[in-house]
N, C-alpha and C. Protein backbone atom coordinates (compact mmCIF):
# COMPACT_ATOMS: atom_id res chain seq x y z
N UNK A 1 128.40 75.38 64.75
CA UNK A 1 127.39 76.19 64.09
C UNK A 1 127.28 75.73 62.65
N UNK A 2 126.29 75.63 62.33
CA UNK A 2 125.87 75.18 60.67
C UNK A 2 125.61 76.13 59.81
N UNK A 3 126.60 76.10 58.60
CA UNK A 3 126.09 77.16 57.72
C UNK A 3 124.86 77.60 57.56
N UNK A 4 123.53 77.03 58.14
CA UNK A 4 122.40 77.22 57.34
C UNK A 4 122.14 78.37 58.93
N UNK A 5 123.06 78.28 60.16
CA UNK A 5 122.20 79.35 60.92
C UNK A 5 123.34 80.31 61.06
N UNK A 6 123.42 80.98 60.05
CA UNK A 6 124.95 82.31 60.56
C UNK A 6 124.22 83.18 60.68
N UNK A 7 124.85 83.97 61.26
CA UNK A 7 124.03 85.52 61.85
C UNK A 7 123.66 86.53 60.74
N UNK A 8 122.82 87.46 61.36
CA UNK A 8 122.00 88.31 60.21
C UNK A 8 123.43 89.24 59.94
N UNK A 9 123.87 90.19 59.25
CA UNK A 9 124.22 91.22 59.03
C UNK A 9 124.02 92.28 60.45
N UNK A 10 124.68 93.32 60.29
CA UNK A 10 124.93 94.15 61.46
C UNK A 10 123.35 95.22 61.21
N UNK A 11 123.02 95.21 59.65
CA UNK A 11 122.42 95.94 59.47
C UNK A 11 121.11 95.72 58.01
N UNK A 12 120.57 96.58 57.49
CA UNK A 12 120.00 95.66 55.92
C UNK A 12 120.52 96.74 54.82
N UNK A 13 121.48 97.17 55.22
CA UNK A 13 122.31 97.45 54.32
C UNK A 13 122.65 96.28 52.86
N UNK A 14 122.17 96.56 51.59
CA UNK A 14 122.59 95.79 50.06
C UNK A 14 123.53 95.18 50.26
N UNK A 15 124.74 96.49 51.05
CA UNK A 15 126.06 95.76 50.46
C UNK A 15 126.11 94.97 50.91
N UNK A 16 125.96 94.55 52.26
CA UNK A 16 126.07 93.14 53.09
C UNK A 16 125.76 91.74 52.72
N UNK A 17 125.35 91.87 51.05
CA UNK A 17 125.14 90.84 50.27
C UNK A 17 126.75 89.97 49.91
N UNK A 18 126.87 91.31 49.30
CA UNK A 18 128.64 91.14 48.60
C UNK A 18 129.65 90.56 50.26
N UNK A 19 129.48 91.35 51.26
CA UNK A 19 130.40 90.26 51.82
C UNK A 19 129.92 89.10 52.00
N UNK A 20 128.53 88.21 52.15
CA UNK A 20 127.57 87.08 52.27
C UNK A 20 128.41 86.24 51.21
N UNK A 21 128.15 86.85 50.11
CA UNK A 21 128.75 86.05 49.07
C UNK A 21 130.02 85.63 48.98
N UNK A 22 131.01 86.24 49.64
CA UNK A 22 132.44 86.13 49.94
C UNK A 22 132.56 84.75 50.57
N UNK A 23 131.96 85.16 51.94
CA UNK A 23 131.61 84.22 53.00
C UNK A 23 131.37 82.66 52.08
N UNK A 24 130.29 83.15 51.98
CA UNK A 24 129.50 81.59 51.06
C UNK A 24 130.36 80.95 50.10
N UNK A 25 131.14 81.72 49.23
CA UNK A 25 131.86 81.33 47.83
C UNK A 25 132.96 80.44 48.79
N UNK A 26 133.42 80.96 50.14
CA UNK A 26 134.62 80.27 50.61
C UNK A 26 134.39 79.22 51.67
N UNK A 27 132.81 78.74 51.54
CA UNK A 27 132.42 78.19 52.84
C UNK A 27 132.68 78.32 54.15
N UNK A 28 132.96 79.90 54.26
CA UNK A 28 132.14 80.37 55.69
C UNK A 28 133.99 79.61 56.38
N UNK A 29 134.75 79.75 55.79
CA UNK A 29 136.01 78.59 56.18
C UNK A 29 137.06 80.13 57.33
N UNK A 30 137.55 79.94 58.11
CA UNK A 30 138.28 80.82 58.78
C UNK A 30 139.53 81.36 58.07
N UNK A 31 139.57 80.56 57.28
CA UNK A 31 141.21 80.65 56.39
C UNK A 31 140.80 82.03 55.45
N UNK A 32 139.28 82.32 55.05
CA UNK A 32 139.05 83.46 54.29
C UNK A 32 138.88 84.56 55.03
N UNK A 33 139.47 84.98 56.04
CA UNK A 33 139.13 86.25 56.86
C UNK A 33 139.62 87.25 56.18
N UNK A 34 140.92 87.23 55.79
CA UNK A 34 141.35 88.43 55.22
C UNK A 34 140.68 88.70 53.37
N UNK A 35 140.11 87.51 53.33
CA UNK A 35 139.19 88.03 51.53
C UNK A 35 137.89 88.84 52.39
N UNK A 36 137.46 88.25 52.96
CA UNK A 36 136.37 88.71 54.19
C UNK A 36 136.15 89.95 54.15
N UNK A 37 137.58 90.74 55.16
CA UNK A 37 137.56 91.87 55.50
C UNK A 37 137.82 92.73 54.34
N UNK A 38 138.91 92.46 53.24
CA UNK A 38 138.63 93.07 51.96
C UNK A 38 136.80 93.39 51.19
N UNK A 39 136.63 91.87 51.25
CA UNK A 39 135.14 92.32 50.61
C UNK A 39 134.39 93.36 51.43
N UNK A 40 134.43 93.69 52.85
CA UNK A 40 133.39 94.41 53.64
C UNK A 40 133.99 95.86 53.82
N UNK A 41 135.79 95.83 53.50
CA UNK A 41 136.44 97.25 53.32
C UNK A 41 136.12 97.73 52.03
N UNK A 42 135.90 96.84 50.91
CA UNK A 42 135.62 97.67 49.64
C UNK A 42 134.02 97.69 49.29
N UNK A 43 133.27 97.02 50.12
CA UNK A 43 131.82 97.70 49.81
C UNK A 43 131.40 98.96 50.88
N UNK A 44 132.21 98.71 52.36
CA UNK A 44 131.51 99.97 53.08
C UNK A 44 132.83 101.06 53.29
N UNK A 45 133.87 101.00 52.86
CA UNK A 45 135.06 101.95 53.23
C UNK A 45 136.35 101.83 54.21
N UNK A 46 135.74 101.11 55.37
CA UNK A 46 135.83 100.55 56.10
C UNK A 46 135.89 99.84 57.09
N UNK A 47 136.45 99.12 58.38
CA UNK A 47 135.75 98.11 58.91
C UNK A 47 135.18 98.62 60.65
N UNK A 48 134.40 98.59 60.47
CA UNK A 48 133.76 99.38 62.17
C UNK A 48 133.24 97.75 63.07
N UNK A 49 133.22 98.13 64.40
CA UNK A 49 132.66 97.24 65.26
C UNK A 49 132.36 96.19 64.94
N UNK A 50 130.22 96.87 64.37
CA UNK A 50 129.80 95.69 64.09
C UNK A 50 129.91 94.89 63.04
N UNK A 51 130.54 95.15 62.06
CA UNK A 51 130.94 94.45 60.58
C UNK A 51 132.32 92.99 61.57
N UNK A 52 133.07 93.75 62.40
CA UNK A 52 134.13 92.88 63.07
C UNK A 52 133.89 92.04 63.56
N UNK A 53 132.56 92.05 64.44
CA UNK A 53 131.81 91.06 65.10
C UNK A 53 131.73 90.26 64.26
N UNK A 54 130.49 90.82 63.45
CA UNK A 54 129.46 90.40 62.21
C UNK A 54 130.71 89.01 61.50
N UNK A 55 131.96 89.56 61.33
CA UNK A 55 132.78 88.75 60.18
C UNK A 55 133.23 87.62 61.69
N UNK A 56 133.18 87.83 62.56
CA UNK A 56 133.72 86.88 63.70
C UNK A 56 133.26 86.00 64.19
N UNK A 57 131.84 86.32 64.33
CA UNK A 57 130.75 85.34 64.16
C UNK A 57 130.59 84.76 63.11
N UNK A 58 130.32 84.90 61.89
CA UNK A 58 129.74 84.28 60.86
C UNK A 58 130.94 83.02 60.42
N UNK A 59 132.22 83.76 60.64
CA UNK A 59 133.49 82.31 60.47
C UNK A 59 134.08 81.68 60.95
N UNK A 60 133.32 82.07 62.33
CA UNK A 60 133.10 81.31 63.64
C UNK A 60 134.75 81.45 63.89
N UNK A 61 135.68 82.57 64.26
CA UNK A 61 137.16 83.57 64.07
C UNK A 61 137.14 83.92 65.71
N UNK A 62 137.56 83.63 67.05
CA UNK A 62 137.82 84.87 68.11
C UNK A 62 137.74 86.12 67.86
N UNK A 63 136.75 87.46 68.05
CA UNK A 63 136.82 88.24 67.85
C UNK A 63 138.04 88.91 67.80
N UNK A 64 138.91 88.75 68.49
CA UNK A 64 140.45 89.06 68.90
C UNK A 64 141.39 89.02 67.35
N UNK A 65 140.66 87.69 67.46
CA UNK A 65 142.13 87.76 66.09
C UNK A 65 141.79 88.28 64.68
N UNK A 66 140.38 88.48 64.51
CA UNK A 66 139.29 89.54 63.55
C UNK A 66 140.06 90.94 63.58
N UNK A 67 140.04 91.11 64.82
CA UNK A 67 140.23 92.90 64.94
C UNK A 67 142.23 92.85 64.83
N UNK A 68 143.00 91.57 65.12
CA UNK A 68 144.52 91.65 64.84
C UNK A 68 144.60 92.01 63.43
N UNK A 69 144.07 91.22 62.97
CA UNK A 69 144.16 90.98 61.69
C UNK A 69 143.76 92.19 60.79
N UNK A 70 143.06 92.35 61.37
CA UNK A 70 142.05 94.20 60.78
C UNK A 70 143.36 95.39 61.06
N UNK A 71 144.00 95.27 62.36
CA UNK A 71 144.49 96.22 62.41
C UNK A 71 146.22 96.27 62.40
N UNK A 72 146.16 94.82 61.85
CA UNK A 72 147.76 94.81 61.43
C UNK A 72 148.32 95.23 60.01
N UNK A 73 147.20 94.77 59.26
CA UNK A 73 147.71 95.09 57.80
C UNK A 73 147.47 96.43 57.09
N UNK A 74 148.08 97.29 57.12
CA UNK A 74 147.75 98.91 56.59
C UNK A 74 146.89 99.07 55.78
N UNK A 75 146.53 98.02 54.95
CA UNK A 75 145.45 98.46 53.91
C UNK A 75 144.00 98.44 54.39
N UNK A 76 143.72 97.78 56.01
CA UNK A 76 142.47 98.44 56.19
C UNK A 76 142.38 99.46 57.23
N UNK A 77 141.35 99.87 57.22
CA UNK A 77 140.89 101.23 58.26
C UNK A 77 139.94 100.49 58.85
N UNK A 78 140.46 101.04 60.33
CA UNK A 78 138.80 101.04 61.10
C UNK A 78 137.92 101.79 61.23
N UNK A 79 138.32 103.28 60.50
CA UNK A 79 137.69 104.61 60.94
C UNK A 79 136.87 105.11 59.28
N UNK A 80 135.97 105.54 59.45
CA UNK A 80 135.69 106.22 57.88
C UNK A 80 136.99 106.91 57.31
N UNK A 81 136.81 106.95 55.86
CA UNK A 81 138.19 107.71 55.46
C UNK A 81 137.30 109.18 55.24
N UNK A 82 138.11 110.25 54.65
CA UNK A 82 137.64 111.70 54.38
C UNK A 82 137.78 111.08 52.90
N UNK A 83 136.97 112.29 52.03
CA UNK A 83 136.98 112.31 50.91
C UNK A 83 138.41 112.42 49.96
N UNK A 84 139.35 113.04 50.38
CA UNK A 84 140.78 112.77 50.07
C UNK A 84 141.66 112.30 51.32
N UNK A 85 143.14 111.39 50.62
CA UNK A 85 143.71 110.88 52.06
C UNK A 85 145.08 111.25 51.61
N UNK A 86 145.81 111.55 52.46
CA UNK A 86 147.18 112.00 52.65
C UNK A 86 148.19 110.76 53.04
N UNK A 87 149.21 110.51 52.87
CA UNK A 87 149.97 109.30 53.21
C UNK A 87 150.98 109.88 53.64
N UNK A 88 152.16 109.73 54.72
CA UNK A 88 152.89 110.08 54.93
C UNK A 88 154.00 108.94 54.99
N UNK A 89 155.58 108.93 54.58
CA UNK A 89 156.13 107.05 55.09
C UNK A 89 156.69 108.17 56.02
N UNK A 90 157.11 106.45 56.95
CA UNK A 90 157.65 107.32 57.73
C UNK A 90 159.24 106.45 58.16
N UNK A 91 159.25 105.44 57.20
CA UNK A 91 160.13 104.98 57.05
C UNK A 91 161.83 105.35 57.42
N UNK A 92 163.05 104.84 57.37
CA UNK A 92 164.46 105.31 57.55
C UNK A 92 164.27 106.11 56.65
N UNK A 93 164.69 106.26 55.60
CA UNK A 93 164.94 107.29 54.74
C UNK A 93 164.20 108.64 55.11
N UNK A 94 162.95 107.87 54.93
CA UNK A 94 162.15 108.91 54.87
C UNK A 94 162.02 110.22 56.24
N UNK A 95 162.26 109.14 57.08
CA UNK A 95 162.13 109.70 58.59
C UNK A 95 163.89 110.76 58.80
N UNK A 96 164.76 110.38 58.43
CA UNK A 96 165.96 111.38 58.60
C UNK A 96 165.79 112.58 57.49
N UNK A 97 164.86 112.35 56.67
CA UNK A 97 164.85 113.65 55.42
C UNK A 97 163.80 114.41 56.04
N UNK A 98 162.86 114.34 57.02
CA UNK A 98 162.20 114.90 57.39
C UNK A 98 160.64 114.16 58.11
N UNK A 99 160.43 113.69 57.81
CA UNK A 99 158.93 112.57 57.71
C UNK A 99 158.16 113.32 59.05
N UNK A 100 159.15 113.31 60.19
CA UNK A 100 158.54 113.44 61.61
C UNK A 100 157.78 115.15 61.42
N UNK A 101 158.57 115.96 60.70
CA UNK A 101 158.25 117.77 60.74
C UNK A 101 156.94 117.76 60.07
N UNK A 102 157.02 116.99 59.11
CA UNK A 102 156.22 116.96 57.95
C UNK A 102 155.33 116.59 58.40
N UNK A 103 154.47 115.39 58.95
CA UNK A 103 153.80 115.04 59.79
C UNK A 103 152.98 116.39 60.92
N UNK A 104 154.09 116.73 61.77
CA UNK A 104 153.59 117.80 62.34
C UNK A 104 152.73 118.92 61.87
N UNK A 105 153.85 119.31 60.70
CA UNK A 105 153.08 120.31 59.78
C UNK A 105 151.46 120.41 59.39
N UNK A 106 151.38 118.93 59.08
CA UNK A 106 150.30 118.56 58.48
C UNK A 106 148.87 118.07 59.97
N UNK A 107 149.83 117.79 60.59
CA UNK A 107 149.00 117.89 62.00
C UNK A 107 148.03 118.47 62.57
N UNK A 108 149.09 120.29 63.03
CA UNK A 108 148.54 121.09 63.55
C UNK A 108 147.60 121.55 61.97
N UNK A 109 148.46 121.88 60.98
CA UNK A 109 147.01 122.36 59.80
C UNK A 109 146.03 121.96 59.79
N UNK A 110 145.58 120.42 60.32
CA UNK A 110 143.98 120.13 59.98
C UNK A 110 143.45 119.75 61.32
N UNK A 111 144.37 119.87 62.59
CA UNK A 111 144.22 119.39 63.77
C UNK A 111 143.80 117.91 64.22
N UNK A 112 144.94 117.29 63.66
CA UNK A 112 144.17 115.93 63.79
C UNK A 112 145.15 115.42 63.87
N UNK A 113 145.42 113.99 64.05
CA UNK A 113 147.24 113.36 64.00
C UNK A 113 146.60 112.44 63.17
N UNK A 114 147.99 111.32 62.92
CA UNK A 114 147.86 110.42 62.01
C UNK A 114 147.05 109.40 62.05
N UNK A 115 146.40 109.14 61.39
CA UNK A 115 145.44 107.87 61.55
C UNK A 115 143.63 108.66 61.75
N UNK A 116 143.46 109.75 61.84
CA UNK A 116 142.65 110.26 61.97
C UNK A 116 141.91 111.34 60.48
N UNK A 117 140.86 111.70 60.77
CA UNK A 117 140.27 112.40 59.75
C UNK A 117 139.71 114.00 60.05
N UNK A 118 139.80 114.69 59.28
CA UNK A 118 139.46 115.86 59.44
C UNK A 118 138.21 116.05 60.00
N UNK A 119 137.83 117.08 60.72
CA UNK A 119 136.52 117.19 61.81
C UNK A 119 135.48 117.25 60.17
N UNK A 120 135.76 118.52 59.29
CA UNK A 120 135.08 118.24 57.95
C UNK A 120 134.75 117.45 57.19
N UNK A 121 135.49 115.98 57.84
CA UNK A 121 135.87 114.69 56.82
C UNK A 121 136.37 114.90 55.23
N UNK A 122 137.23 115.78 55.11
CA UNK A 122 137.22 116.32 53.54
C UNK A 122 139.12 115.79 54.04
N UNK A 123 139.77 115.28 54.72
CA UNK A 123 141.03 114.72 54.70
C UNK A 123 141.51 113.92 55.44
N UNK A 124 142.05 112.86 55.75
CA UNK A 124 142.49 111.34 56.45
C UNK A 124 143.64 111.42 56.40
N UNK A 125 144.44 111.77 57.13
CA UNK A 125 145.96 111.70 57.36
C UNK A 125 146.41 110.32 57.60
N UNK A 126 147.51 109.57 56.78
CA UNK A 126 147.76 108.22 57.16
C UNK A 126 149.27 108.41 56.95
N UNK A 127 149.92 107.29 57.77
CA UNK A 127 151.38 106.87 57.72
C UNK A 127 151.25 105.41 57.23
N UNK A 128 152.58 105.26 56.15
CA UNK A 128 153.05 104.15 56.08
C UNK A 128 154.27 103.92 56.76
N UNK A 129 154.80 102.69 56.93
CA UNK A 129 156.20 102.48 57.49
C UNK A 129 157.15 102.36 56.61
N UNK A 130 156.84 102.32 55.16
CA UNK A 130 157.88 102.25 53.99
C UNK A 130 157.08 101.89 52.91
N UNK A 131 157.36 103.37 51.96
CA UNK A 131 156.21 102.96 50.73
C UNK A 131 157.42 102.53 49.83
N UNK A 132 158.66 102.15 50.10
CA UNK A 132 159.52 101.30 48.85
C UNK A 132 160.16 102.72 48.29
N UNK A 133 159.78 103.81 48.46
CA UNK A 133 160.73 104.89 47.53
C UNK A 133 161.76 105.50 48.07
N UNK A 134 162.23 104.95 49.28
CA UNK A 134 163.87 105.17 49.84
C UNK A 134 164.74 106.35 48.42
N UNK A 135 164.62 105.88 47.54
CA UNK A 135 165.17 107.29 46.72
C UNK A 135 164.73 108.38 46.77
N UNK A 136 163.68 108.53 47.15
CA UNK A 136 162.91 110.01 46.92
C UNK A 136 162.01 110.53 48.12
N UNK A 137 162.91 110.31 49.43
CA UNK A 137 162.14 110.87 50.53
C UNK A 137 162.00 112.42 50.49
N UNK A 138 160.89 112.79 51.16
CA UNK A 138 160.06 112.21 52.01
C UNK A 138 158.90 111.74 50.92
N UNK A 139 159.10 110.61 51.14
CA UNK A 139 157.89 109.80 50.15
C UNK A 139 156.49 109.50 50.64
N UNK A 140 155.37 109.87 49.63
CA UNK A 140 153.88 109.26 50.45
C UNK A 140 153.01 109.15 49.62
N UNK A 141 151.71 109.14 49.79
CA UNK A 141 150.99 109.08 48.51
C UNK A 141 149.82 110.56 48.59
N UNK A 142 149.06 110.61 47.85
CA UNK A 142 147.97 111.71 47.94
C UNK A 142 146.76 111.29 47.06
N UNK A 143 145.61 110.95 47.74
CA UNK A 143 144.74 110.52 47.14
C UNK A 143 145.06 109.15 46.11
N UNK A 144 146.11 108.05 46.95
CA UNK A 144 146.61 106.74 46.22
C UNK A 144 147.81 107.21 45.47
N UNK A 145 147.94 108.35 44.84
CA UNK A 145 148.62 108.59 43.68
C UNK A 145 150.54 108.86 44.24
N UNK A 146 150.96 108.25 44.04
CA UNK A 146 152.58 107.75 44.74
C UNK A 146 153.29 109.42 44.99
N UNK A 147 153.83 109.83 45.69
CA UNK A 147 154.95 111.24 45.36
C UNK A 147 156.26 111.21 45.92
N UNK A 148 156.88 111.70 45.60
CA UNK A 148 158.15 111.66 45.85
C UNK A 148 158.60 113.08 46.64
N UNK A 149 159.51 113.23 47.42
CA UNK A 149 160.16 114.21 47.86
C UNK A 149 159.28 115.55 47.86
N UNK A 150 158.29 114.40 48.89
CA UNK A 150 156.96 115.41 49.80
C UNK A 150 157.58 116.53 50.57
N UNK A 151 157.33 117.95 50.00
CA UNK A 151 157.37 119.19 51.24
C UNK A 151 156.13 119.45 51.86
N UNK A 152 156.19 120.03 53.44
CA UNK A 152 155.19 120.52 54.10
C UNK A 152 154.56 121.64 53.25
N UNK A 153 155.43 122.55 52.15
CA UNK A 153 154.24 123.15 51.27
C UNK A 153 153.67 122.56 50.20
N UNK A 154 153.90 121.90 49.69
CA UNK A 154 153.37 120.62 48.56
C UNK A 154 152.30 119.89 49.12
N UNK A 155 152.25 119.39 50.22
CA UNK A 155 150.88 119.02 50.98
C UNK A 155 150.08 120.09 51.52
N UNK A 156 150.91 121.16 52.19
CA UNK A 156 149.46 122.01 52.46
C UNK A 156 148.66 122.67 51.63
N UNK A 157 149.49 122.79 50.26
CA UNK A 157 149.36 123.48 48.90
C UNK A 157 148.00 122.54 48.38
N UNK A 158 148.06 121.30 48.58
CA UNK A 158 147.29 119.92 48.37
C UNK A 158 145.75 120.52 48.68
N UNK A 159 146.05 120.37 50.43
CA UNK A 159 145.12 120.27 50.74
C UNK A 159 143.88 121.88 50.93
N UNK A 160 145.07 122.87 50.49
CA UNK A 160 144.15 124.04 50.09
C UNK A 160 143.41 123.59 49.23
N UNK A 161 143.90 123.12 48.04
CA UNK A 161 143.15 122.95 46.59
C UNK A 161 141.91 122.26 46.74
N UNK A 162 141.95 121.09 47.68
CA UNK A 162 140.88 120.37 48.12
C UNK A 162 139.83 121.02 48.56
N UNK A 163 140.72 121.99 49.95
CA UNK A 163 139.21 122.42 50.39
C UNK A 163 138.45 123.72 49.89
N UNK A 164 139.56 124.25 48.89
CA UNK A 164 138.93 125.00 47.60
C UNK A 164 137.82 124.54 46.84
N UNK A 165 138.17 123.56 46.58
CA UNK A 165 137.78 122.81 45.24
C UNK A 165 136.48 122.31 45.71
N UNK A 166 136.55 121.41 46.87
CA UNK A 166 134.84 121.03 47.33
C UNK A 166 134.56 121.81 47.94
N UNK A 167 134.34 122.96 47.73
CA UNK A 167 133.45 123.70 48.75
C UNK A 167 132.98 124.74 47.92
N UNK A 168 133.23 124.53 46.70
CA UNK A 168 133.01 125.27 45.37
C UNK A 168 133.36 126.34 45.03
N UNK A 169 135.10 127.10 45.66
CA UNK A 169 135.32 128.21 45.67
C UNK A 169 136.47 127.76 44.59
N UNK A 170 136.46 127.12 43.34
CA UNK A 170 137.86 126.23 42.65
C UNK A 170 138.47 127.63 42.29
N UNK A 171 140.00 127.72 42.87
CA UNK A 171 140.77 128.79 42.47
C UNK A 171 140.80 128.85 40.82
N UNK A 172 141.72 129.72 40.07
CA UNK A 172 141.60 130.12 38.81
C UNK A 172 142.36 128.91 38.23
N UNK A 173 143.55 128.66 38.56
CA UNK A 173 144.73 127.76 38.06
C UNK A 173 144.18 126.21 39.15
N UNK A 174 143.25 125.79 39.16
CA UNK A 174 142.75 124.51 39.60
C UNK A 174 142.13 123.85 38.37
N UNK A 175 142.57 122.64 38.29
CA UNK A 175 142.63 122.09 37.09
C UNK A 175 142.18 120.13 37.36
């Protein structure tokens, strides 16, 4: 296939420029899949179907090893995220201090398991396998921001505030 005939975009979506340009800056070369899937996770959120295709075709990649690659490395999603995201590790440490309850906790509260998003989309429950803070389990993040010695009321406490907060009922002491 010749650079001059790669496939249209999934859609005429702008952003689909910015991954084009990715593509193009690296000559369309297979070795750039993972700048690829970065450029098309940070213009649309993250990576669905036809963007997987779309990047599989265009760098001429087995769809197969597009979607390995997509779904080996934690930093992308295949699913939309919610407007805030929850992290859970679930690492040794983390997992004998509690990780597995905690998880649950946070489970049944928004009815969803890990890797999934709230029916509201207002929360994205995610696991890591080790966010590095073995000192301070149960460790995770909240909205990116690192925490240490996560309780099931410290997150549900979280995610009240959230769905306080966007839905425009902001408690008194919300800040």
């Amino acid at each position: 296939m010749s650079h001059l005939s790669k496939p249209e975009p999934p859609t005429e979506d702008k952003r689909w420029r910015i991954v084009q340009t990715t593509m193009r800056r690296n000559g369309y070369a297979a070795d750039a899949l993972i700048e690829t899937l970065h450029s098309v996770q940070s213009a649309f959120g993250y990576l669905d179907e036809p963007s997987l295709k779309y990047v599989a075709h265009s760098l001429n990649v087995p769809l197969s090893k597009v979607y390995g690659v997509a779904t080996f490395y934690h930093l992308f999603t295949l699913h939309k995220k919610g407007v805030h995201t929850l992290t859970v590790c679930t690492g040794t440490a983390c997992f004998i201090k509690g990780a597995a309850r905690l998880l649950s906790v946070i489970e049944n509260k928004l009815g969803i398991h890990a890797g999934e998003t709230s029916k509201d989309g207002q929360v994205t429950l995610e696991v890591a396998r080790c966010t590095g803070a073995c000192g301070t389990p149960v460790a995770g993040a909240i909205d990116e921001h690192d925490v240490g010695e996560m309780t099931p009321e410290m997150a549900l406490n979280k995610i009240k505030e959230w769905v306080k907060h966007d839905t425009g009922n902001v408690s008194e002491n919300h800040q």
